[in-house]
Protein backbone atom coordinates (compact mmCIF):
# COMPACT_ATOMS: atom_id res chain seq x y z
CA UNK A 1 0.00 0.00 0.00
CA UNK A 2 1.49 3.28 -0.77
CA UNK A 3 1.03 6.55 1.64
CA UNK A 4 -1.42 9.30 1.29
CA UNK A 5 0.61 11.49 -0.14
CA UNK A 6 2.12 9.34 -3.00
CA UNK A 7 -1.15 7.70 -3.99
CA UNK A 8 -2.79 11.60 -4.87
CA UNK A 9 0.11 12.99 -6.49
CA UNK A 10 0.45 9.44 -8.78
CA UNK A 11 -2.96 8.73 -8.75
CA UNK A 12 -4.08 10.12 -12.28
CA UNK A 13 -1.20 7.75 -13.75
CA UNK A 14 -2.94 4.89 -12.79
CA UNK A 15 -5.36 5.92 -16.09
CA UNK A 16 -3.10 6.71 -19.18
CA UNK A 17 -3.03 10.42 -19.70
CA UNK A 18 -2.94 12.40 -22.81
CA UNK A 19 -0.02 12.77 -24.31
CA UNK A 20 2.04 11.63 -21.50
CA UNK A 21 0.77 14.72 -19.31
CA UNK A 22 1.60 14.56 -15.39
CA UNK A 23 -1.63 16.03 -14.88
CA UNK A 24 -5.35 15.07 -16.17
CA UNK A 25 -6.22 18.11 -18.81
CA UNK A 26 -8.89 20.31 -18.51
CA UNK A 27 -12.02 19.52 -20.63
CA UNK A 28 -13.68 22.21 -21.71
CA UNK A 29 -16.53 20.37 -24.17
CA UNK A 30 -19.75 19.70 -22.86
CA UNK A 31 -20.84 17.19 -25.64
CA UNK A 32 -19.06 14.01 -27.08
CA UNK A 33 -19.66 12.53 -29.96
CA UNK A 34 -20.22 8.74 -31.32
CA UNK A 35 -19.30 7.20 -34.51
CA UNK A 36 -21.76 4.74 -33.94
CA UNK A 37 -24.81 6.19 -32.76
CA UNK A 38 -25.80 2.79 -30.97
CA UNK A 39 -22.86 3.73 -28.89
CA UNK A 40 -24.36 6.54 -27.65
CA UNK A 41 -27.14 5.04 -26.81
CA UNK A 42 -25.60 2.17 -25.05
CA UNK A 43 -24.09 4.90 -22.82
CA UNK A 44 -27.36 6.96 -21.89
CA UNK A 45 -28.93 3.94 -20.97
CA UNK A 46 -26.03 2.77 -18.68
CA UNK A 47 -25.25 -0.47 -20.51
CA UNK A 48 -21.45 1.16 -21.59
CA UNK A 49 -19.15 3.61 -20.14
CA UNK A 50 -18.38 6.39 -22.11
CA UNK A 51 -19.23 10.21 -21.45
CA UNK A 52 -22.68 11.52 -22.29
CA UNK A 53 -23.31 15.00 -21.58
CA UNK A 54 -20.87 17.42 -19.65
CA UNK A 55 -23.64 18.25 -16.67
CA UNK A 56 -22.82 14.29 -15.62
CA UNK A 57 -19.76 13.50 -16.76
CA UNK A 58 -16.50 15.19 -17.72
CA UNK A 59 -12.52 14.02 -18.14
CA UNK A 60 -11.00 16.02 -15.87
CA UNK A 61 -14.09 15.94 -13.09
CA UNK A 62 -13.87 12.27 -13.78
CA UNK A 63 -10.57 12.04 -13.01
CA UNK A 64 -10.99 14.33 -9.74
CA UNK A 65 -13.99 11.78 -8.20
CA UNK A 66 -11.25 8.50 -8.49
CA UNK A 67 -8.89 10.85 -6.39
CA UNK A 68 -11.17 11.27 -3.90
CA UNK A 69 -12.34 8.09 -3.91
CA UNK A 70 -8.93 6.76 -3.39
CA UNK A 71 -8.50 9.31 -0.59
CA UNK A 72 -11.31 8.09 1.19
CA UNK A 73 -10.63 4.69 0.52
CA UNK A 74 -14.06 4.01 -0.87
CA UNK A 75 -16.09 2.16 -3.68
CA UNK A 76 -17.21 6.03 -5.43
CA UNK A 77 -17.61 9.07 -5.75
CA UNK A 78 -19.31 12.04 -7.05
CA UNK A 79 -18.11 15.78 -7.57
CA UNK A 80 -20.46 18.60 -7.05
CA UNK A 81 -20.32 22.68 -7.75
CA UNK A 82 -20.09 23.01 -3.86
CA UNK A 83 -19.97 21.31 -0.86
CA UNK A 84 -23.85 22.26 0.08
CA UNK A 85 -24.54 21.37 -3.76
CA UNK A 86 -23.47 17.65 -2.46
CA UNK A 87 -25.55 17.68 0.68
CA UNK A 88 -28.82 19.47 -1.27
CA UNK A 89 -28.17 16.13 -3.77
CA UNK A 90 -28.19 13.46 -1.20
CA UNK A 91 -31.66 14.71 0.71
CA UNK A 92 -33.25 15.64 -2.52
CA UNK A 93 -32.71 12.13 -4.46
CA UNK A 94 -32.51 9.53 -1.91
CA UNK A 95 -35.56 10.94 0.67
CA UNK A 96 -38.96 11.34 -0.17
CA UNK A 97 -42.37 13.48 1.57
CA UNK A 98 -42.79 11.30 4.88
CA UNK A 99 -39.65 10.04 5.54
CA UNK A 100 -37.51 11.48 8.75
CA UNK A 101 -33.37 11.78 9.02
CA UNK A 102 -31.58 12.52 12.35
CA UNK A 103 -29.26 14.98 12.28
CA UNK A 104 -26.44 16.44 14.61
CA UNK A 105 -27.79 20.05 16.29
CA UNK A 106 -24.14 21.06 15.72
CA UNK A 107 -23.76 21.96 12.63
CA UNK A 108 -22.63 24.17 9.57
CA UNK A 109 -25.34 26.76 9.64
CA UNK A 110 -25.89 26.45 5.92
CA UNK A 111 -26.41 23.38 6.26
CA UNK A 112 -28.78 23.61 9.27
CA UNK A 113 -30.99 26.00 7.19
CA UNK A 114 -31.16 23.56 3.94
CA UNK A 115 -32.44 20.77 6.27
CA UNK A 116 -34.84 23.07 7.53
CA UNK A 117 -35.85 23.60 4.16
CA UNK A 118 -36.62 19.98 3.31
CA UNK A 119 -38.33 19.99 6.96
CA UNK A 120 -40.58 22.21 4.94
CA UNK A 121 -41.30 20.20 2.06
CA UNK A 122 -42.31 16.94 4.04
CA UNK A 123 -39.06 15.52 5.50
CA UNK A 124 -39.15 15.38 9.13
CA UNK A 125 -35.46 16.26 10.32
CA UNK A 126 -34.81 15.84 14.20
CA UNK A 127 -31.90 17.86 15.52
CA UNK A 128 -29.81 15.98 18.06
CA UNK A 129 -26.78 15.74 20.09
CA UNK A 130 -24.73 13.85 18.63
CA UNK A 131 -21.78 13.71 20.69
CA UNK A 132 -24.19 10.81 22.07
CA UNK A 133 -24.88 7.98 20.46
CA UNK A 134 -27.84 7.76 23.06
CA UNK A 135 -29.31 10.75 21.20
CA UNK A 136 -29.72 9.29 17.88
CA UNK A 137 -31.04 5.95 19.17
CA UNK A 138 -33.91 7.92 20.99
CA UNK A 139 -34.88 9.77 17.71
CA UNK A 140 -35.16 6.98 15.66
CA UNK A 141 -38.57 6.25 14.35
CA UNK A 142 -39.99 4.11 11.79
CA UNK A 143 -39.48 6.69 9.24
CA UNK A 144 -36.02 6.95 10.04
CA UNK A 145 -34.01 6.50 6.53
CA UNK A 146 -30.66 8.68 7.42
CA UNK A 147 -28.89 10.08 9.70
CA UNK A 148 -26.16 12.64 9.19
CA UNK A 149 -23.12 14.21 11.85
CA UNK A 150 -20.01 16.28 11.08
CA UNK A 151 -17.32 14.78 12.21
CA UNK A 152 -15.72 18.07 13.80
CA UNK A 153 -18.59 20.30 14.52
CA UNK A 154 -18.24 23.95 13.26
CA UNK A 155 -17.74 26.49 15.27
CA UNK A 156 -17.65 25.07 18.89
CA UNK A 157 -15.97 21.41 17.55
CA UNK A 158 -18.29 18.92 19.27
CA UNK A 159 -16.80 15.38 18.29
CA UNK A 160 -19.32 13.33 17.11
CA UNK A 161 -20.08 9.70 18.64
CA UNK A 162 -18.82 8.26 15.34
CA UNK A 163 -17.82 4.50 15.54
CA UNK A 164 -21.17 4.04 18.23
CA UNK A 165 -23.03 6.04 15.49
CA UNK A 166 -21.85 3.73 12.99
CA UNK A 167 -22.40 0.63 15.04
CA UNK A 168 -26.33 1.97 15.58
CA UNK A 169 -26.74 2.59 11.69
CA UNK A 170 -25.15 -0.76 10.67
CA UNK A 171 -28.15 -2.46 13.14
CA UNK A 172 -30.72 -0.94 12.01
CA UNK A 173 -30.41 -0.96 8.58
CA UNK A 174 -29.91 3.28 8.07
CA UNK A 175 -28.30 5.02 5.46
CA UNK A 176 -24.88 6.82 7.53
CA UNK A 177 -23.32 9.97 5.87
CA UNK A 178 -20.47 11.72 7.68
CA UNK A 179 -19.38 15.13 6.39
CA UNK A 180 -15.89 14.63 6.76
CA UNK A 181 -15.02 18.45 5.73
CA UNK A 182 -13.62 19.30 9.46
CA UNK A 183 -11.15 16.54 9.23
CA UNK A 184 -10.34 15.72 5.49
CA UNK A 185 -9.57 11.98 4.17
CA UNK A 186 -6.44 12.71 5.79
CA UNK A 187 -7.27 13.17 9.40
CA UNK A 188 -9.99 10.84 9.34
CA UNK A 189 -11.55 7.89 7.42
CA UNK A 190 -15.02 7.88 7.36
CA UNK A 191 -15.48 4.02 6.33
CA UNK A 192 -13.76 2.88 9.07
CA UNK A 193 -16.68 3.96 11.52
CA UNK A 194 -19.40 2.08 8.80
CA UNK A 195 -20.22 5.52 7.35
CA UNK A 196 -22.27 4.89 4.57
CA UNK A 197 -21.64 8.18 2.57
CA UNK A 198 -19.39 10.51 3.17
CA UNK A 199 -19.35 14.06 2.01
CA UNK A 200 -16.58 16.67 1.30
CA UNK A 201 -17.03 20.45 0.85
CA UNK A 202 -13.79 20.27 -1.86
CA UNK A 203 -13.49 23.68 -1.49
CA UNK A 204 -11.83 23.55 2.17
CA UNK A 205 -9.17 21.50 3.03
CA UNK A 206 -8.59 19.40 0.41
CA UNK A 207 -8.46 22.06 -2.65
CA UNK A 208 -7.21 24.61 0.21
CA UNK A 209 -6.05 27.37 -1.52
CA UNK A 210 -9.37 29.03 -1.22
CA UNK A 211 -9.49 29.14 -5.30
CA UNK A 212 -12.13 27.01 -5.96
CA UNK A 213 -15.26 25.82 -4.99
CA UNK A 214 -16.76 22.27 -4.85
CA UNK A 215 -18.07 19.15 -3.22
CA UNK A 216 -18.13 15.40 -3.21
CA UNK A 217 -20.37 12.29 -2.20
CA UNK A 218 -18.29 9.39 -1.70
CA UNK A 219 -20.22 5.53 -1.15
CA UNK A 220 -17.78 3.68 1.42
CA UNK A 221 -19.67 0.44 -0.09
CA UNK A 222 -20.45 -0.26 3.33
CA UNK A 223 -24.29 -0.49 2.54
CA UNK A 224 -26.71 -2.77 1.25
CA UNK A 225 -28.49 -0.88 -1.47
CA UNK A 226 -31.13 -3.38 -2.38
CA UNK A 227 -32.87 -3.02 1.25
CA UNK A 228 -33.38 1.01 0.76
CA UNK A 229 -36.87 1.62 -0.65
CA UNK A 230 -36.26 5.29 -2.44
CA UNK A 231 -34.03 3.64 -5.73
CA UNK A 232 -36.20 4.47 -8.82
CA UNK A 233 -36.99 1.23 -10.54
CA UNK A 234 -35.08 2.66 -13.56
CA UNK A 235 -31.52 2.71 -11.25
CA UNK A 236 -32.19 -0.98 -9.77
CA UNK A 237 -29.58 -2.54 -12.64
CA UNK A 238 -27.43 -5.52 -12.18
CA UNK A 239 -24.16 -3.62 -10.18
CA UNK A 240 -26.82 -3.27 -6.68
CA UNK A 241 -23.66 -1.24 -5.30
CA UNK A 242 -23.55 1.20 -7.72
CA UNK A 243 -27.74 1.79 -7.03
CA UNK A 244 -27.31 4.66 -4.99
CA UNK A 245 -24.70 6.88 -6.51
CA UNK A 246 -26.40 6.42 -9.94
CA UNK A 247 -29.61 7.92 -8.88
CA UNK A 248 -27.64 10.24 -7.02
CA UNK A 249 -25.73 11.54 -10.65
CA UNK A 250 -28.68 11.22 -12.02
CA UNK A 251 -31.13 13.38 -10.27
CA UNK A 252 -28.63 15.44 -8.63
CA UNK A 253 -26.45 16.51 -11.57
CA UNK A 254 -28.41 15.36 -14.92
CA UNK A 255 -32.02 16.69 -13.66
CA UNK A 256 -30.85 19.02 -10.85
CA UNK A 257 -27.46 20.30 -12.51
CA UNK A 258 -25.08 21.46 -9.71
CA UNK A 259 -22.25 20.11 -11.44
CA UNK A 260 -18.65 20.89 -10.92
CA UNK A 261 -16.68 22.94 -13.70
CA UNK A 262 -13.74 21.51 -15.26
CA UNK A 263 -11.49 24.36 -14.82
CA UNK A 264 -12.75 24.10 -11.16
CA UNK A 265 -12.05 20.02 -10.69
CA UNK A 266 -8.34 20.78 -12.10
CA UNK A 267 -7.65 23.81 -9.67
CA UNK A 268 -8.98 21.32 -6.41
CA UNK A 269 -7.07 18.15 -7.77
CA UNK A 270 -3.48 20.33 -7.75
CA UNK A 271 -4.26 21.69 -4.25
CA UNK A 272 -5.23 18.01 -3.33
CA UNK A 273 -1.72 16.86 -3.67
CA UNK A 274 -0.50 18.62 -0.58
CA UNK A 275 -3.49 18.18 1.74
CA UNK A 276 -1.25 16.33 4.20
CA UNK A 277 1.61 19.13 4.11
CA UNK A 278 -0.87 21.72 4.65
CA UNK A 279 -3.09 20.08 7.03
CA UNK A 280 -0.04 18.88 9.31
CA UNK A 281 0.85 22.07 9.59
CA UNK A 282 -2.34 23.88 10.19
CA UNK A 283 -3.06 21.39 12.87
CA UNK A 284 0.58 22.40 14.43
CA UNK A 285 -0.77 26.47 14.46
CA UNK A 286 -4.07 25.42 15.84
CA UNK A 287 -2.66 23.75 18.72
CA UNK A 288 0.03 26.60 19.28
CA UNK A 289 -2.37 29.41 19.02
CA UNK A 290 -5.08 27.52 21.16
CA UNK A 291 -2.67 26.62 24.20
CA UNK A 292 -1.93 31.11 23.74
CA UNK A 293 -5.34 31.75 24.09
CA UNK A 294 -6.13 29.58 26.83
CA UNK A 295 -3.74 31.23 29.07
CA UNK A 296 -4.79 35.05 28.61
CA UNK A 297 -6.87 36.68 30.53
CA UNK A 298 -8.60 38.44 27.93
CA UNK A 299 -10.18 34.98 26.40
CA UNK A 300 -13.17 32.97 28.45
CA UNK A 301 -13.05 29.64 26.97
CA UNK A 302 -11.16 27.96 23.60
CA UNK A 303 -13.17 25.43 21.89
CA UNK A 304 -10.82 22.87 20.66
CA UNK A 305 -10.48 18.97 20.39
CA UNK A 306 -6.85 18.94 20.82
CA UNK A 307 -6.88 20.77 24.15
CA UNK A 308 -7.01 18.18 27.71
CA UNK A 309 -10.38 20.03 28.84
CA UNK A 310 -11.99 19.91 25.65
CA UNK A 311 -15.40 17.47 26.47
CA UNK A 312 -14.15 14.60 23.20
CA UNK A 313 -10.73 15.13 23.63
CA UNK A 314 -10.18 11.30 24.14
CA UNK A 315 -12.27 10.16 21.11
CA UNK A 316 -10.33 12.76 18.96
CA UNK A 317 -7.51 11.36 20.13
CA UNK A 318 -8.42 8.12 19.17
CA UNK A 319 -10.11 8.59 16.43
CA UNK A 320 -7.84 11.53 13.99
CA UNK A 321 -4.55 11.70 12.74
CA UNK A 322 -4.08 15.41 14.04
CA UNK A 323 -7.23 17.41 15.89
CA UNK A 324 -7.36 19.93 12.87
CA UNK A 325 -7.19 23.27 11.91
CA UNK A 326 -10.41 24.78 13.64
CA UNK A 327 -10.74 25.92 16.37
CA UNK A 328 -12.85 28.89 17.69
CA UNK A 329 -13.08 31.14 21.54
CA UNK A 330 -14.98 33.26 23.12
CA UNK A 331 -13.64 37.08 24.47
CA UNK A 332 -14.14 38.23 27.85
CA UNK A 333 -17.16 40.45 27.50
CA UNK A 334 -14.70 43.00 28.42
CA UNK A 335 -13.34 42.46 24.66
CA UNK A 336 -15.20 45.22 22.07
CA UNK A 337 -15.23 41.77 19.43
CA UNK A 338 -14.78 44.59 16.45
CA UNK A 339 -11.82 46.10 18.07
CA UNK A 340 -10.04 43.28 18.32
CA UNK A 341 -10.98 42.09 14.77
CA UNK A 342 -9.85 45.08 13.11
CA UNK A 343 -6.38 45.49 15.00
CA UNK A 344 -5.30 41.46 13.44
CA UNK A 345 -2.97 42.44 10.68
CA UNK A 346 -1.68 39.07 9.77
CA UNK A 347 -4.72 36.93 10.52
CA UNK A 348 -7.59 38.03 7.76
CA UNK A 349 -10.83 38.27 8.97
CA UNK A 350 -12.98 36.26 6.31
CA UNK A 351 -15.16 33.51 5.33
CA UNK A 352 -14.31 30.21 4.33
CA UNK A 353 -11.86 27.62 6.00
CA UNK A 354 -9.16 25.41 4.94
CA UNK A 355 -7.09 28.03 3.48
CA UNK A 356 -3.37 28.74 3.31
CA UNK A 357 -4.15 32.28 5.30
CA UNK A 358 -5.46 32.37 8.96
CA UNK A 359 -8.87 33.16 9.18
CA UNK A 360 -11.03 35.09 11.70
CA UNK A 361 -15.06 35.54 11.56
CA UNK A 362 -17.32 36.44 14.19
CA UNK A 363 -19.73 34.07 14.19
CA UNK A 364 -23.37 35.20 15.77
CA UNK A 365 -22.85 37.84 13.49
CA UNK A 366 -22.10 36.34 9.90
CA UNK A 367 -22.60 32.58 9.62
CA UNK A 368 -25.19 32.03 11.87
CA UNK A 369 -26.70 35.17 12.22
CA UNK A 370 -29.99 33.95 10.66
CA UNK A 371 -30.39 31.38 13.22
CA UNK A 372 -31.80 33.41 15.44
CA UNK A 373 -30.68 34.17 19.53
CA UNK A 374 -32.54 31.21 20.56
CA UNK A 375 -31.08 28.71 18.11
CA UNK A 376 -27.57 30.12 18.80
CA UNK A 377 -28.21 29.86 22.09
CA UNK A 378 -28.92 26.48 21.81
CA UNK A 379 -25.93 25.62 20.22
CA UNK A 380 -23.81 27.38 22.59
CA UNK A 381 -22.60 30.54 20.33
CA UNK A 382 -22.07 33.19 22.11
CA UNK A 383 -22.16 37.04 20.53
CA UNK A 384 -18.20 36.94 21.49
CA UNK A 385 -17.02 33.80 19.93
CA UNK A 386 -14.98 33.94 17.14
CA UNK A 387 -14.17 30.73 14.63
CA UNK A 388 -10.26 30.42 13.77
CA UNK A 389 -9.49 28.25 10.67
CA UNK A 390 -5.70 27.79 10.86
CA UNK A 391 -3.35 28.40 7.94
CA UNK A 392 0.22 27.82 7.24
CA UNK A 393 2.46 30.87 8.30
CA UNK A 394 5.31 30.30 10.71
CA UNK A 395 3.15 29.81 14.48
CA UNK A 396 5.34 32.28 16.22
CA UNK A 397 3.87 35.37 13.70
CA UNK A 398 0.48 34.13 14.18
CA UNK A 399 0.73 34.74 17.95
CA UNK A 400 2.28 37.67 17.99
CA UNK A 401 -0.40 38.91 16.00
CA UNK A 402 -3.16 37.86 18.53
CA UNK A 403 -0.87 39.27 21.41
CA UNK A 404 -0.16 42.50 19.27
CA UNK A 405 -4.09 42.70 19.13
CA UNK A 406 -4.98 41.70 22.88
CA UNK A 407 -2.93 44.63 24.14
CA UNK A 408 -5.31 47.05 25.19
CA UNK A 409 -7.08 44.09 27.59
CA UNK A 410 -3.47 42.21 28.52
């Protein structure tokens, strides 16, 4: 078996290349064509491979889904125009009206608002700890089809009960899809907790130069796709394993079209191939700047698995390769939150995550400011907590930039 590392950067020579090129091209055309016209309809119907039409199917996105899927160790996978594109695909072609999902309450706040949305349209979501595996057994119903936890939650980085989780789904006979975003395919491997799915927001860690965006669906080949009762007759063809992803591309990127760009899928496969650099080191910062915070007196509480006092620091432990490049605290209410903000020179306050750069956001006040106090309050965001994604620079610069802007409360 060859490492992480060497199996992404070699991976696209495992296919033969054009022209002898290190890297898959990018492939602009949207439409192929067939000498024999029988051929082309061989490969609509799903009875040859071949590429049909560029919202499914593309070279260099093709090429991008077998990296991931070696990543992640897995049967599959499926590339999407964002990571929320992926999750809106799952819920919209594998649930129906009347069925019900369990989901962690600690999660990405897009992400909390799109299952709200289906909770709309007639698919009963219930919002649980999931830190517990307790939790998720008590919300379990008959109508139960899914049920879906981040591994590292964002902002406050609750570590979900994973294996127990997995152990739970695998008994009852539920569909189990981990967003593995927090932690990457390097940190963490999804399948070997019995996740059934696992998702990827591409545009974080694992294309992590903040250039692109994207998303992924990966099936671990863990379940038994003949037992779930939402496969259109139409997808139910000889290769049961392959059931779910194909109504997956098929609803979710031929009849809903959030497909990934080419030019996109090339830009997140190059910053793929240093994932473990990057990550190793961002993990390294985290840790340094965490263990800075936690001893000023300016800062209440740091959220962050790889600290002794964090609630899962033991399953982290046991669980990741590193504890990741999240982390997130809350200022002494003594703190003006906008001062402070605005006197970081080197860290960048911003959106997104995963990137080369350290990132600050408030978070009440962007990500999750349409949650609502209550909801917030629920999840334990205070108006003072700010969300840290880690980058790359040399640690000693990053905390000299927090202590530079902590002066006038040190």
């Amino acid at each position: 078996m060859k490492g992480f590392t060497t199996k992404i950067v070699h991976g696209d020579r495992s296919d033969l290349i054009e022209h002898g090129s290190l890297h898959k091209p990018v492939h602009h055309s949207v439409a192929y064509g067939y000498e024999d016209a029988r051929d082309l309809a061989a490969v609509f119907q799903g009875r040859q491979s071949g590429y049909s039409y560029g919202r499914q199917v593309n070279p260099t996105v093709g090429a991008l889904e077998k990296k991931i899927t070696r990543m992640e160790s897995s049967r599959e996978s499926i590339c999407f125009a964002t990571g929320m594109a992926a999750i809106g695909s799952l819920i919209f072609t594998l649930l129906r009206s009347g069925d019900h999902m369990v989901s962690s309450a600690y999660l990405f706040g897009n992400t909390n608002s799109l299952f709200n949305s289906f909770g709309r349209n007639g698919i009963g979501v219930s919002f649980v700890d999931a830190t517990s595996v307790d939790a998720v057994r008590e919300a379990i119903n008959p109508s139960t089809k899914l049920v879906f936890v981040e591994t590292i939650a964002n902002p406050r980085t609750q570590v979900a009960d994973l294996d127990a989780i997995g152990e739970l789904c695998a008994e009852r006979g539920l569909l189990y899809a981990v967003d593995n975003t927090m932690t990457s395919p390097y940190l963490f491997q999804p399948k070997d907790v019995g996740a059934s799915l696992i998702i990827n927001s591409l545009t974080k860690y694992i294309g992590g130069h903040g250039a692109a965006l994207g998303g992924a669906i990966t099936d671990t080949g863990h379940f038994d796709w003949r037992h779930f009762p939402n496969i259109d007759e139409q997808y139910r063809g000889p290769d049961t394993e392959r059931w779910g992803l194909t109504q997956i591309r098929k609803k979710g990127l031929r009849d809903f079209g959030a497909s990934l760009s080419p030019d996109a899928a090339h830009q997140i496969a190059l910053g793929s191939e240093t994932l473990a650099l990057r990550l190793t080191r961002q993990s390294d910062n985290a840790g340094a700047m965490c263990r800075f915070l936690q001893a000023h007196s300016a800062i209440r509480r740091v959220y962050y698995p790889g600290l002794d006092n964090h609630p899962q620091h033991e399953r982290a432990s046991r669980l990741f390769r590193h504890f990741g490049g999240l982390f997130s605290f809350e200022l002494d209410s003594a703190v003006d939150i906008w001062a402070f903000l605005n006197k970081l020179n080197i860290i960048v306050s911003s959106s997104n995550l995963g990137d080369n750069r350290t990132l600050a956001i408030p978070v009440a006040h962007t990500i999750y400011s349409e949650m609502g106090a209550e909801r917030r309050a629920s999840m334990g965001i205070d108006d003072n907590l700010i969300r840290i994604s880690s980058g790359i620079e040399e640690p000693e610069d990053l905390i000299g930039d927090l202590t530079d802007a902590m002066s006038p409360w040190s």
